[in-house]
PDB file of N, CA and C in Angstrom:
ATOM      1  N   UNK A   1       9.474  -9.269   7.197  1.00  0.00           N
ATOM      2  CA  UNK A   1       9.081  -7.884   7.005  1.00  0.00           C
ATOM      3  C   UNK A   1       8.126  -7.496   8.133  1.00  0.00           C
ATOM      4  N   UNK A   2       8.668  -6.052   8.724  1.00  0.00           N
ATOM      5  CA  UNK A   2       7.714  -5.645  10.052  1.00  0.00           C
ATOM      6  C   UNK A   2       6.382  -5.166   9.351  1.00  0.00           C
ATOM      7  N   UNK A   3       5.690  -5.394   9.684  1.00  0.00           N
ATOM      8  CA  UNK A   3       4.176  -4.753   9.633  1.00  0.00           C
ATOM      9  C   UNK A   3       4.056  -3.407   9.846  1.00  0.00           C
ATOM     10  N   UNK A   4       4.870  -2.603  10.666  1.00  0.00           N
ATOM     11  CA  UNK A   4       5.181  -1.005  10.484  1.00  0.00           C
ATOM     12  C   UNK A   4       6.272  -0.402  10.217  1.00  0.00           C
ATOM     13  N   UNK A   5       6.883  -0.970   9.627  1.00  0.00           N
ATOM     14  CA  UNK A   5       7.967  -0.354   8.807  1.00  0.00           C
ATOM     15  C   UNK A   5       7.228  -0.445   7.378  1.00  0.00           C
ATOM     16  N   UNK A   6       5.916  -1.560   7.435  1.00  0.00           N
ATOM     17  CA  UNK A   6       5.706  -2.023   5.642  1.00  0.00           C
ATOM     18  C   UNK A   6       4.540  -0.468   5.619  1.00  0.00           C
ATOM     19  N   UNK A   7       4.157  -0.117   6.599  1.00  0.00           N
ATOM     20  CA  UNK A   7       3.028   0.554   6.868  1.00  0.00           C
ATOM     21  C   UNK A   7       3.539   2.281   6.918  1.00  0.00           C
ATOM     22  N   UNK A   8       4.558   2.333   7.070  1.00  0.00           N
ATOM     23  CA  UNK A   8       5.407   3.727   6.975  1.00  0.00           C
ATOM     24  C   UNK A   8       5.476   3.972   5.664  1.00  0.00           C
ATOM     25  N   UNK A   9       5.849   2.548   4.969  1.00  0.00           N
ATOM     26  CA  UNK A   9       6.580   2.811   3.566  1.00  0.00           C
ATOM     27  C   UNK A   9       5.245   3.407   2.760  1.00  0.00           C
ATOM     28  N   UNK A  10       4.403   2.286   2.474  1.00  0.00           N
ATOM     29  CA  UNK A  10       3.263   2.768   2.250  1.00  0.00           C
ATOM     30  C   UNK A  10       2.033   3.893   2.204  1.00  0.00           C
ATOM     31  N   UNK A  11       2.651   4.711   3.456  1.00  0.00           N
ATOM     32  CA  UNK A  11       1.863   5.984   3.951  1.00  0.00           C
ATOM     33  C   UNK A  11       2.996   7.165   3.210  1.00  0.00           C
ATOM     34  N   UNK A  12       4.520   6.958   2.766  1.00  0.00           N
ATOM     35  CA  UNK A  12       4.975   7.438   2.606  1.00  0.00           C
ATOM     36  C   UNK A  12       4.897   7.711   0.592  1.00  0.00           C
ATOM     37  N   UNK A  13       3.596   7.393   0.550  1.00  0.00           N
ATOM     38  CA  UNK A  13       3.124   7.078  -1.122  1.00  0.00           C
ATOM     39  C   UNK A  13       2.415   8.536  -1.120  1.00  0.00           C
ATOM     40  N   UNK A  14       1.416   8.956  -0.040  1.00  0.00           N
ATOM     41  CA  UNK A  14       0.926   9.974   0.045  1.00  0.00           C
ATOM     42  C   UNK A  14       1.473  11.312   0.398  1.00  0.00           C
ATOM     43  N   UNK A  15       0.949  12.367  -0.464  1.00  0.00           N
ATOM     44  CA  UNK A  15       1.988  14.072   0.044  1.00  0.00           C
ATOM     45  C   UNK A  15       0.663  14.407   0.985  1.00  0.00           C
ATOM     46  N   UNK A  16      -0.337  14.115   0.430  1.00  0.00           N
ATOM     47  CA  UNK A  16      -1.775  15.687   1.343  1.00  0.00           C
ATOM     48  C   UNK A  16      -2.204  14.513   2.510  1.00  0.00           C
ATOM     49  N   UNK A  17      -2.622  13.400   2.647  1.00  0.00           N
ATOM     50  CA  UNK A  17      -2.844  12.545   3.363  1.00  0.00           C
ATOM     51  C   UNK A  17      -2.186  12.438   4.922  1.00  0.00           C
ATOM     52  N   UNK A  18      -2.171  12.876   5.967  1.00  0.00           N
ATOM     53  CA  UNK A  18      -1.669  12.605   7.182  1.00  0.00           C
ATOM     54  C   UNK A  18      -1.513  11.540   7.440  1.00  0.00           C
ATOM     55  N   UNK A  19       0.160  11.358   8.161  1.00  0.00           N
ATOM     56  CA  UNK A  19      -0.201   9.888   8.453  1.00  0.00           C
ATOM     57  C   UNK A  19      -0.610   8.981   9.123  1.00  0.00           C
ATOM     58  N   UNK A  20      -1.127   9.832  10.642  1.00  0.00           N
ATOM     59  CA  UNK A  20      -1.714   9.184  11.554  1.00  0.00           C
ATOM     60  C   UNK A  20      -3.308   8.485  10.853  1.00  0.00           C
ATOM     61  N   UNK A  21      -3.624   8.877   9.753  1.00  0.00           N
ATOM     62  CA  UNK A  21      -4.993   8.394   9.276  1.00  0.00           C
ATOM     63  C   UNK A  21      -4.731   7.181   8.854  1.00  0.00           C
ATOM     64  N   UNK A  22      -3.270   6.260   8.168  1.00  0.00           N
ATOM     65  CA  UNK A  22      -3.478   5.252   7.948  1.00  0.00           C
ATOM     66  C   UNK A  22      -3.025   4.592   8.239  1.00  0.00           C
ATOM     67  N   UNK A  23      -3.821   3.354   8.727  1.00  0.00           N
ATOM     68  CA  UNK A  23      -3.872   2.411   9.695  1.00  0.00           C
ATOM     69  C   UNK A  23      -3.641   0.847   8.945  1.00  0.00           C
ATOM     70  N   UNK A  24      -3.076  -0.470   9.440  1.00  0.00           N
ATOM     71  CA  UNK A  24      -2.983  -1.354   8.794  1.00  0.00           C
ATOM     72  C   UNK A  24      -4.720  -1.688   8.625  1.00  0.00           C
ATOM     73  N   UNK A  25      -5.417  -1.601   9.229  1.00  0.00           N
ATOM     74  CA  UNK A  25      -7.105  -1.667   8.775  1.00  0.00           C
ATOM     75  C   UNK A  25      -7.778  -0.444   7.828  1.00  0.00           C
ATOM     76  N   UNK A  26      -7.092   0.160   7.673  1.00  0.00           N
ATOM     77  CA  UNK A  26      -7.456   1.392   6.468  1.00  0.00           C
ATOM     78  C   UNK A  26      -7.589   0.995   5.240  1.00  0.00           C
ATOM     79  N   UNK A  27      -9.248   1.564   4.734  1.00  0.00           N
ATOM     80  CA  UNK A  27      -9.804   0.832   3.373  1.00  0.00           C
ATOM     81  C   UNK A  27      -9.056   2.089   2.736  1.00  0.00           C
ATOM     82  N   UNK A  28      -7.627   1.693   2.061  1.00  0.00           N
ATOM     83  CA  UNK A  28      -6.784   2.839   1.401  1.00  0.00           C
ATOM     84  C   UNK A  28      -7.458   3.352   0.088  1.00  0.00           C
ATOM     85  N   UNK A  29      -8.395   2.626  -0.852  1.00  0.00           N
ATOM     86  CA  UNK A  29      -9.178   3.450  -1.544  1.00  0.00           C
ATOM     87  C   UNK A  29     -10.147   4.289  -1.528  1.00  0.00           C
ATOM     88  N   UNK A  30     -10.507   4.534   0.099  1.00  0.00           N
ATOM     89  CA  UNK A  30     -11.305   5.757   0.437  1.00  0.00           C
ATOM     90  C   UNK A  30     -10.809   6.773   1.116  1.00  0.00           C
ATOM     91  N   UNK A  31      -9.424   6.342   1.167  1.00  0.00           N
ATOM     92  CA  UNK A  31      -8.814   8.128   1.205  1.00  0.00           C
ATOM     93  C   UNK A  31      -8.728   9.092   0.159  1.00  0.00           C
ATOM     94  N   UNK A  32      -9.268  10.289   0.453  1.00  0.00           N
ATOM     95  CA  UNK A  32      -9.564  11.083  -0.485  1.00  0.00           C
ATOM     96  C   UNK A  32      -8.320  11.479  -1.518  1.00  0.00           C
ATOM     97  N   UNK A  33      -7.223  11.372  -1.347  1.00  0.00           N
ATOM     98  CA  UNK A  33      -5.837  11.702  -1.781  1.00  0.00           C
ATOM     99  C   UNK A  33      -5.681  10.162  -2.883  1.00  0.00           C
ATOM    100  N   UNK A  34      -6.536   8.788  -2.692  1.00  0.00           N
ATOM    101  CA  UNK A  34      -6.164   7.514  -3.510  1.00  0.00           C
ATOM    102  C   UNK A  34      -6.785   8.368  -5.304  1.00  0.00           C
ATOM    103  N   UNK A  35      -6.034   7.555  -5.427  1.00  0.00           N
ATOM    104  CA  UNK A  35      -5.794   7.901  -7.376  1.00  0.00           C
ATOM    105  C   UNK A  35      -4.911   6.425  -8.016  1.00  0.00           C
ATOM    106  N   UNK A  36      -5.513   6.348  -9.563  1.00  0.00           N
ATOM    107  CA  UNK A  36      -4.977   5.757 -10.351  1.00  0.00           C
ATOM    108  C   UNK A  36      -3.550   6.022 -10.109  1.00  0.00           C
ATOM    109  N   UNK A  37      -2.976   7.074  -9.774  1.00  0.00           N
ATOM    110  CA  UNK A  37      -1.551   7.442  -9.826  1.00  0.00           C
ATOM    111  C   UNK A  37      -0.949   6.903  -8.557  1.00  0.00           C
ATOM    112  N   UNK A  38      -1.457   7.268  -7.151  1.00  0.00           N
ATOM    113  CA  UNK A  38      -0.950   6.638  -5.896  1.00  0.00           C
ATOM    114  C   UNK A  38      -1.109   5.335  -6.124  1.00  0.00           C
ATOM    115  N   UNK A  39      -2.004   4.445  -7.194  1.00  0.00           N
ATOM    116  CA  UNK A  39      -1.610   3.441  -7.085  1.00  0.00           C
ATOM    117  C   UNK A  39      -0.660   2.761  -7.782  1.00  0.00           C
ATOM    118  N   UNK A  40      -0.119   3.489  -8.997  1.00  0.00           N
ATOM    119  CA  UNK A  40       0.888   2.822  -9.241  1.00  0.00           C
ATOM    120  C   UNK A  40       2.511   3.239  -8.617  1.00  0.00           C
ATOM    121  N   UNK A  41       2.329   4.355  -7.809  1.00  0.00           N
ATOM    122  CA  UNK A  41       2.681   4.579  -6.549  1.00  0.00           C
ATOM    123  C   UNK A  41       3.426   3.432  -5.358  1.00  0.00           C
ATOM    124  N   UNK A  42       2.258   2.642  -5.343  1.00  0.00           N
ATOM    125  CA  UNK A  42       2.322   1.701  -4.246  1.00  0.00           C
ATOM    126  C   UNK A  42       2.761   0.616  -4.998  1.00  0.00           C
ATOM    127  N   UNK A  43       2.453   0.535  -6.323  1.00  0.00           N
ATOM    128  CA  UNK A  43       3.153  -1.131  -7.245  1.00  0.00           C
ATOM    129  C   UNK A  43       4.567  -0.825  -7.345  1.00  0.00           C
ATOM    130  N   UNK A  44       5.036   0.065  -7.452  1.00  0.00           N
ATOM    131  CA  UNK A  44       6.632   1.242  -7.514  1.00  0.00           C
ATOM    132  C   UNK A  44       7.289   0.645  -6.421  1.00  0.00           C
ATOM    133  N   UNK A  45       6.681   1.282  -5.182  1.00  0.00           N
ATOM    134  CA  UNK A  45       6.939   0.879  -3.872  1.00  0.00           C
ATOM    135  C   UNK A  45       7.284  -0.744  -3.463  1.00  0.00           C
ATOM    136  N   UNK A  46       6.104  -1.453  -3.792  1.00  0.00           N
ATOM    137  CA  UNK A  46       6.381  -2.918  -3.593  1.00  0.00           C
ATOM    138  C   UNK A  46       7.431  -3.463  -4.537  1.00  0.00           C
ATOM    139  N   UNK A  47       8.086  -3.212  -5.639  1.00  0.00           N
ATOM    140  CA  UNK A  47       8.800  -3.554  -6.246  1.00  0.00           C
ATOM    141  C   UNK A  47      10.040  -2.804  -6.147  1.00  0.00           C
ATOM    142  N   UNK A  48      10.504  -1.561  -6.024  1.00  0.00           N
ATOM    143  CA  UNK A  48      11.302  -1.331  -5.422  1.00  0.00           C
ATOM    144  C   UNK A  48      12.183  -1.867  -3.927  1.00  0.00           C
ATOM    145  N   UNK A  49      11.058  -1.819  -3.282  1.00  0.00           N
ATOM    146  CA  UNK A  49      11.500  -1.696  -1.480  1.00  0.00           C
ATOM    147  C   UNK A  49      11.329  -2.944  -1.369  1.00  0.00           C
ATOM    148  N   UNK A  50      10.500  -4.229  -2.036  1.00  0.00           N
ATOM    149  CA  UNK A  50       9.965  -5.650  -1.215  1.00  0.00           C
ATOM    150  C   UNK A  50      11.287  -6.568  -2.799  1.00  0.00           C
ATOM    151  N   UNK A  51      10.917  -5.810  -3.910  1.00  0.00           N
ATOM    152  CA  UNK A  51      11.211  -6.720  -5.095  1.00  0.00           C
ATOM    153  C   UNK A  51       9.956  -8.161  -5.293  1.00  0.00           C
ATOM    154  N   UNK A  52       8.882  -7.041  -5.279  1.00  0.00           N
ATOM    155  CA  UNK A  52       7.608  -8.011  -5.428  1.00  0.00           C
ATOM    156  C   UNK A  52       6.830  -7.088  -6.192  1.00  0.00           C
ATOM    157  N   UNK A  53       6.333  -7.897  -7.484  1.00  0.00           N
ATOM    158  CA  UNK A  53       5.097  -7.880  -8.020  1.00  0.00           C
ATOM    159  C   UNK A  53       3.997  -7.416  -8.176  1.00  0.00           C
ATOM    160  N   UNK A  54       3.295  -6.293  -7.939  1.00  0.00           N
ATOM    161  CA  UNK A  54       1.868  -6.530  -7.438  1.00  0.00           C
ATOM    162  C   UNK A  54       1.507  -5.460  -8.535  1.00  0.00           C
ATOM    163  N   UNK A  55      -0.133  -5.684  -8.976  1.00  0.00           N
ATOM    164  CA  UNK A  55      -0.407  -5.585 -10.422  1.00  0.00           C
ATOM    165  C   UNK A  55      -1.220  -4.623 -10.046  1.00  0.00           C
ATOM    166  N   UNK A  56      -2.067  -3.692 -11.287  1.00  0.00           N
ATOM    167  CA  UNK A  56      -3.337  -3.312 -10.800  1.00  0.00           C
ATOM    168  C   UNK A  56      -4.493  -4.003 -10.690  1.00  0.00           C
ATOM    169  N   UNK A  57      -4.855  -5.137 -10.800  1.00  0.00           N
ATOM    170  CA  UNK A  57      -5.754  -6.417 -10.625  1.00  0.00           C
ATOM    171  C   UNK A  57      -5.783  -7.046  -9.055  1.00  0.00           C
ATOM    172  N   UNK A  58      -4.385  -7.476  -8.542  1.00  0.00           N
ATOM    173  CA  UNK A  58      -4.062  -7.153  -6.615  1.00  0.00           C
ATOM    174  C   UNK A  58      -4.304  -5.478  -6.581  1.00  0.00           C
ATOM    175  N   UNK A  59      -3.908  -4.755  -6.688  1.00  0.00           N
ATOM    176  CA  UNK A  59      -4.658  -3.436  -5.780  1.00  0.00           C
ATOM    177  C   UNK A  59      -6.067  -3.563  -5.693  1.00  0.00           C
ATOM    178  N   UNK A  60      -6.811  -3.861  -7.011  1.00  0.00           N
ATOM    179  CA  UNK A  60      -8.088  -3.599  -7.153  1.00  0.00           C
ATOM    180  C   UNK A  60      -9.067  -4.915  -6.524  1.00  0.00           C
ATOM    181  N   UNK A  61      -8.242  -5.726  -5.891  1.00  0.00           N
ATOM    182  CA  UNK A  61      -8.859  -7.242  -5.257  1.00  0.00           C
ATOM    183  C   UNK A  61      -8.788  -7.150  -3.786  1.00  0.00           C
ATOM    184  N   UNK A  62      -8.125  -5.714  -3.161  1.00  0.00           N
ATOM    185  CA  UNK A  62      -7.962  -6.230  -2.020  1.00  0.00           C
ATOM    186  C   UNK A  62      -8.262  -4.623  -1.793  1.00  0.00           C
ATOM    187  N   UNK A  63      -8.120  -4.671   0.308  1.00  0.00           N
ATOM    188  CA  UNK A  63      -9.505  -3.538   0.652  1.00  0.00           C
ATOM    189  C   UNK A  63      -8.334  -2.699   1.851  1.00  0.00           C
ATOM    190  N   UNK A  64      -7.302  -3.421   2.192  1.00  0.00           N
ATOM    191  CA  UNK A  64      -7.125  -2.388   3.245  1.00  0.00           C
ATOM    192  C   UNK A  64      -5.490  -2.646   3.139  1.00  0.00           C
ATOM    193  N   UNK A  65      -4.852  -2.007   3.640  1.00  0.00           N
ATOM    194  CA  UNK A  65      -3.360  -1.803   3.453  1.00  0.00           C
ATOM    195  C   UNK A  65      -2.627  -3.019   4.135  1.00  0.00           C
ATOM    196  N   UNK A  66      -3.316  -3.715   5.365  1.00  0.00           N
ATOM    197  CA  UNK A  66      -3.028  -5.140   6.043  1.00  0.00           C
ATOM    198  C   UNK A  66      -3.462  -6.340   4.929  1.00  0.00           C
ATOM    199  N   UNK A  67      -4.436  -6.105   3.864  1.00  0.00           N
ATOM    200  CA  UNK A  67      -4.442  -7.155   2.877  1.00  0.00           C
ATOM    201  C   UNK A  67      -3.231  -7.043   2.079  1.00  0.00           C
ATOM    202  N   UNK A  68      -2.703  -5.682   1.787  1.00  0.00           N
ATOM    203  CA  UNK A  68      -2.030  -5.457   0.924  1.00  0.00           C
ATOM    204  C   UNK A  68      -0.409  -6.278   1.254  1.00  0.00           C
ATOM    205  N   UNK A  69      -0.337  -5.676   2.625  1.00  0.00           N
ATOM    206  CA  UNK A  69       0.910  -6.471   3.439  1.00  0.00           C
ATOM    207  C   UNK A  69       1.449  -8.235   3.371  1.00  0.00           C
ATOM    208  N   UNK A  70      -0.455  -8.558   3.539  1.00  0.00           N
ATOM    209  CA  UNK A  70      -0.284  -9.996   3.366  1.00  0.00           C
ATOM    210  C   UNK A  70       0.155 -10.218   1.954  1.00  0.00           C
ATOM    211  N   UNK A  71      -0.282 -10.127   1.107  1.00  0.00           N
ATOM    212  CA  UNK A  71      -0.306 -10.224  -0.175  1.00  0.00           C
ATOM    213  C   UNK A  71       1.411  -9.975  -0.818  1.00  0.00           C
ATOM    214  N   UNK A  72       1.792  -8.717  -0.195  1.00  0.00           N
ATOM    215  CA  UNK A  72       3.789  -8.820  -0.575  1.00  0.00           C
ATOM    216  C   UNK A  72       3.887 -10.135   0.020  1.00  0.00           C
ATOM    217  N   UNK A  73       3.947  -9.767   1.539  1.00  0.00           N
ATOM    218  CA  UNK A  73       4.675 -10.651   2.415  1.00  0.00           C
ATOM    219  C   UNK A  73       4.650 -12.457   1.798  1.00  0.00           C
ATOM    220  N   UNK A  74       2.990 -13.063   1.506  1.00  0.00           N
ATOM    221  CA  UNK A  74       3.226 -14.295   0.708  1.00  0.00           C
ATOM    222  C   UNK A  74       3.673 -14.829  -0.437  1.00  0.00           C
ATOM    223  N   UNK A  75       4.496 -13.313  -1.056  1.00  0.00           N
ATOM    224  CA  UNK A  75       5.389 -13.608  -2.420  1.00  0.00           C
ATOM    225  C   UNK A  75       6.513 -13.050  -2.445  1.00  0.00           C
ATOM    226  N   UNK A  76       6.690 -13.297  -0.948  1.00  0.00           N
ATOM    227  CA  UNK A  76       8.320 -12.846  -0.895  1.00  0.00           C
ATOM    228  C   UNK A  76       8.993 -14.827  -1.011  1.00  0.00           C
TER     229      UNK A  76
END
């Protein structure tokens, strides 16, 4: 899995959010647009698009969208 294709998919969770703002080093819970809802958003996403797992306990353990990457990518 590319690291910006995983990083498109991901940015593609947000409607008001631009996407040049997020970056694989982007602490994605301080974008003003993150919500309980974008995040189950992104668990949607990883299980759809990867067919991986990820809980609200991993969202809430990890800090930037490159943790998040690692985290599919080592349970693929």
């Amino acid at each position: 899995m590319e690291k910006e294709k995983f990083l498109v998919k991901f940015a593609e969770q947000f409607d008001e959010t631009d996407v040049s703002e997020i970056m694989l080093d982007t602490v994605f819970k301080n974008l003003e647009e993150w919500s309980s809802l974008t995040a189950l958003s992104i668990i949607a996403m990883c299980d759809e698009e990867y067919s991986i797992k990820v809980t609200g306990e991993d969202i809430r353990n990890i800090e930037t969208v490159e943790d998040l990457y690692k985290l599919v990518n080592s349970r693929k």
